[in-house]
C-alpha atoms as a PDB file:
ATOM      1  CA  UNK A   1      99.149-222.104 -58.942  1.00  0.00           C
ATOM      2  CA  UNK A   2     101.963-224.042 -60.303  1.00  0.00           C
ATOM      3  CA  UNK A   3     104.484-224.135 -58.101  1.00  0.00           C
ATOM      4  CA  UNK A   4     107.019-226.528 -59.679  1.00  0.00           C
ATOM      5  CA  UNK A   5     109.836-224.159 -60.504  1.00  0.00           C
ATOM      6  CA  UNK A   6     109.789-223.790 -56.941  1.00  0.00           C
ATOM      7  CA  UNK A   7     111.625-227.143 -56.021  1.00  0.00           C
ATOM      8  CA  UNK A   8     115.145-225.388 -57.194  1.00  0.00           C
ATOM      9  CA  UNK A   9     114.682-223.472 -53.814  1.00  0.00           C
ATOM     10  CA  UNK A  10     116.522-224.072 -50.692  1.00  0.00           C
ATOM     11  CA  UNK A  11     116.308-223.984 -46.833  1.00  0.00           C
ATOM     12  CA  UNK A  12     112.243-223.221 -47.434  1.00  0.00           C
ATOM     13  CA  UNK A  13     110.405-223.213 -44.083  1.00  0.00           C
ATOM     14  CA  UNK A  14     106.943-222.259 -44.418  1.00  0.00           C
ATOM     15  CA  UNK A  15     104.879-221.105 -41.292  1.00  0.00           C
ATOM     16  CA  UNK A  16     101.402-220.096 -40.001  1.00  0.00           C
ATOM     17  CA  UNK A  17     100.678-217.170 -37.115  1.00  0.00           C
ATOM     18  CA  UNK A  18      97.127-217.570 -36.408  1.00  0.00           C
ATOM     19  CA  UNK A  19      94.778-215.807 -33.786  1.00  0.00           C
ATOM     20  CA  UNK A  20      93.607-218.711 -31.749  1.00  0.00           C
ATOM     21  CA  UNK A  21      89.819-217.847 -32.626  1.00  0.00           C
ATOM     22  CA  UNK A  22      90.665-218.326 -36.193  1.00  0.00           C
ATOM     23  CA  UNK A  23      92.817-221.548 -35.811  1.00  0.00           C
ATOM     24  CA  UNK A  24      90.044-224.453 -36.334  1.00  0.00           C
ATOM     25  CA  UNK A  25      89.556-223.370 -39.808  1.00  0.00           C
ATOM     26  CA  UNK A  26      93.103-223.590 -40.613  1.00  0.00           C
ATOM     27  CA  UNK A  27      93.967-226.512 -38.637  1.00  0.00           C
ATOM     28  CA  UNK A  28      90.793-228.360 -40.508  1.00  0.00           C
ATOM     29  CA  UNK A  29      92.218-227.028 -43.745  1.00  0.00           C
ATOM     30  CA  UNK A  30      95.594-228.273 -43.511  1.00  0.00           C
ATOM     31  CA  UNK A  31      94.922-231.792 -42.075  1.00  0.00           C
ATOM     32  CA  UNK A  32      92.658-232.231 -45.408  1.00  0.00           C
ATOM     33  CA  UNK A  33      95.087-231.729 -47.571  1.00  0.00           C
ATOM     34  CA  UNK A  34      97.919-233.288 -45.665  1.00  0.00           C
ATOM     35  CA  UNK A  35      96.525-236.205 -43.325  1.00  0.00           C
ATOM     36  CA  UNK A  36      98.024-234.486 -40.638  1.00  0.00           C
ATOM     37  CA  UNK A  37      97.133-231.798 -37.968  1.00  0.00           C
ATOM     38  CA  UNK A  38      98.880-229.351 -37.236  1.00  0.00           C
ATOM     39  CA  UNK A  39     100.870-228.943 -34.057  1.00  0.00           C
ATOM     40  CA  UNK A  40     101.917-225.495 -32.246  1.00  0.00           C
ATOM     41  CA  UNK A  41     105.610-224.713 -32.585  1.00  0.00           C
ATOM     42  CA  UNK A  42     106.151-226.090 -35.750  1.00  0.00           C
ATOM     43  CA  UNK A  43     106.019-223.507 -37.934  1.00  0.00           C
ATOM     44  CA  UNK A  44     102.697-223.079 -36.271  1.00  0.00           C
ATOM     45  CA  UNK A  45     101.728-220.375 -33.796  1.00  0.00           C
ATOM     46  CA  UNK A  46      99.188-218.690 -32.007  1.00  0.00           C
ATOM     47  CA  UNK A  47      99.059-215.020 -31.978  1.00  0.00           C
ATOM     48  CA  UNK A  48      96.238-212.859 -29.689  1.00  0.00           C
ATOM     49  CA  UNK A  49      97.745-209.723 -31.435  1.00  0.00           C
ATOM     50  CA  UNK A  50      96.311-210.964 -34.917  1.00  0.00           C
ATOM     51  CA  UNK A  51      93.208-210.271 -36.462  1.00  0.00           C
ATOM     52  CA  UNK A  52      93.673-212.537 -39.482  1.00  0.00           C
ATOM     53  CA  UNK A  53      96.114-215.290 -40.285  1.00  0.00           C
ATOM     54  CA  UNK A  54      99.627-214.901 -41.533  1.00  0.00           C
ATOM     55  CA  UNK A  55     101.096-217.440 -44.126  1.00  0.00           C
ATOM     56  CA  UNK A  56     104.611-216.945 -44.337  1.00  0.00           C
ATOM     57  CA  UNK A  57     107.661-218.870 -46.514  1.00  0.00           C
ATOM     58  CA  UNK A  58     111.000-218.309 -46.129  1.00  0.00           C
ATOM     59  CA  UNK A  59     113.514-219.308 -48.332  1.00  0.00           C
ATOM     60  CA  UNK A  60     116.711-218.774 -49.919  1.00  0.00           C
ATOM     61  CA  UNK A  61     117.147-219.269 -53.682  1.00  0.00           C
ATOM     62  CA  UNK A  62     118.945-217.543 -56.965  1.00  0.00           C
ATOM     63  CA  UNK A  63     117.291-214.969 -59.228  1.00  0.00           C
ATOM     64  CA  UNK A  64     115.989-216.947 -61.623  1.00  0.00           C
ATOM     65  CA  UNK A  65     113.261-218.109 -58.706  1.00  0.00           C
ATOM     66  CA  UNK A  66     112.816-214.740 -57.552  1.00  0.00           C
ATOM     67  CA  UNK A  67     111.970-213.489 -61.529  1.00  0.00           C
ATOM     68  CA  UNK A  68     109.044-216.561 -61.827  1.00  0.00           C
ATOM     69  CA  UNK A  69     107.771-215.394 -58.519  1.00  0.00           C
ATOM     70  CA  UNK A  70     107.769-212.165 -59.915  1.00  0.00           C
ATOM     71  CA  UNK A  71     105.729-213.248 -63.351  1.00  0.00           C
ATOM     72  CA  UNK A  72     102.977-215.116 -61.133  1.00  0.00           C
ATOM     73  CA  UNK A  73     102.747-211.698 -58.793  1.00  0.00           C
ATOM     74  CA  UNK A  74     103.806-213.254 -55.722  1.00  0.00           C
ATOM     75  CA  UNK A  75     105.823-210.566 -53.455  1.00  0.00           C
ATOM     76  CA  UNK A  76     109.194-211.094 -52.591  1.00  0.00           C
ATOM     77  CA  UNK A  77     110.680-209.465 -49.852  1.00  0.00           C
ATOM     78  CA  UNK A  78     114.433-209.459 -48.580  1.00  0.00           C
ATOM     79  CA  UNK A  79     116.256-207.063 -47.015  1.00  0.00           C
ATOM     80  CA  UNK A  80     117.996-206.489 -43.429  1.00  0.00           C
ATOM     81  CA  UNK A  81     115.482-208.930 -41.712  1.00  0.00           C
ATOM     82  CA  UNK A  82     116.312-212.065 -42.325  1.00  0.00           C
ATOM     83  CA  UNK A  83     114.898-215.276 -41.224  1.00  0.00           C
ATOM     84  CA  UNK A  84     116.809-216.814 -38.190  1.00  0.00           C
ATOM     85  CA  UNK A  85     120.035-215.138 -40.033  1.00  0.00           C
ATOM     86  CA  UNK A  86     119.835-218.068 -42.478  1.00  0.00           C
ATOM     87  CA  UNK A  87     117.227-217.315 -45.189  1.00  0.00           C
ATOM     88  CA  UNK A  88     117.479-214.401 -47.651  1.00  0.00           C
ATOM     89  CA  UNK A  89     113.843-213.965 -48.871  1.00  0.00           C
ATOM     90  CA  UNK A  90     110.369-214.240 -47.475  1.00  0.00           C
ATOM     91  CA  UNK A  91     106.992-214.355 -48.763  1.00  0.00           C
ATOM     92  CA  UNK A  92     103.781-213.475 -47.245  1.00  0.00           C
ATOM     93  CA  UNK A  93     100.770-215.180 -49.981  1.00  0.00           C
ATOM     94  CA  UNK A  94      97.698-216.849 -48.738  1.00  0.00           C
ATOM     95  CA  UNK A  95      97.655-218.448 -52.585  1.00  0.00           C
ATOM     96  CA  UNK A  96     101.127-219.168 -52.632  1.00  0.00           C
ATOM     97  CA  UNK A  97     101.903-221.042 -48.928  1.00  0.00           C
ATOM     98  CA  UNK A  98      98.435-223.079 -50.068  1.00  0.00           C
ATOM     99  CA  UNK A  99     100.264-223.929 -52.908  1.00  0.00           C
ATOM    100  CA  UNK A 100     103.272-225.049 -51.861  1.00  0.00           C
ATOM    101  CA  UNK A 101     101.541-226.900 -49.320  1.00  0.00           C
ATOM    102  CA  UNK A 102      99.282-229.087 -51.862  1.00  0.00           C
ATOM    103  CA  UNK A 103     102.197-229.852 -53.843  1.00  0.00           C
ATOM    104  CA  UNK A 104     103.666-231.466 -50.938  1.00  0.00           C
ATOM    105  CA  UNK A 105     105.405-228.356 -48.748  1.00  0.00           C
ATOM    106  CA  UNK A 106     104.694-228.698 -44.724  1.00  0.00           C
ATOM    107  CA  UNK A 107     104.491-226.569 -41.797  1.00  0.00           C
ATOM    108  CA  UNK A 108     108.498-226.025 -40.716  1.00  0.00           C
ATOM    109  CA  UNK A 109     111.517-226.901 -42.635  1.00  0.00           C
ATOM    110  CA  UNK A 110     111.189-228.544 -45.798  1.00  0.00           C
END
């Protein structure tokens, strides 16, 4: 998925909750594509109350962002939950966080 419209973005923190059983094939995943493993508490937890795996980006940006996400099906949420109070807009995508991440996004702030 192109992700290049993405860049006008800000404050983007992208993050991983991950029953432990389940971690190894993330954690193998990720350090292909990056060179580097990923390490618990940056953007990176485990969580014994998942079954599955949890890719997560927060962000704040203007509308124009939020319409392209829109276009390429990627669910936006915002609302009264905000990230740590500072980001407007959140996005739960497999496809997307993948994305983001082989176009250079990492694990925590970005």
């Amino acid at each position: 998925m192109d992700v290049n419209f993405f860049s006008k973005a800000c404050d983007v923190l992208l993050e991983v909750e991950i029953n432990e059983s389940g971690a190894l094939r993330f954690e193998n995943e990720y350090l292909e594509i990056t060179g580097v493993a990923p390490r618990i508490g940056i953007g990176y937890q485990y969580q014994s109350n998942k079954w599955g795996r949890e890719f997560r980006v927060y962000f704040n940006a203007d509308l124009d962002i939020i319409d392209e996400l829109v276009d390429k099906d990627v669910h936006v949420e915002s609302g009264d939950r905000p990230y740590r109070s500072s980001r407007t807009y959140r996005i739960n995508n497999r496809d997307f966080f993948w994305s983001l991440v082989n176009s250079g996004y990492r694990l925590g702030e970005n």
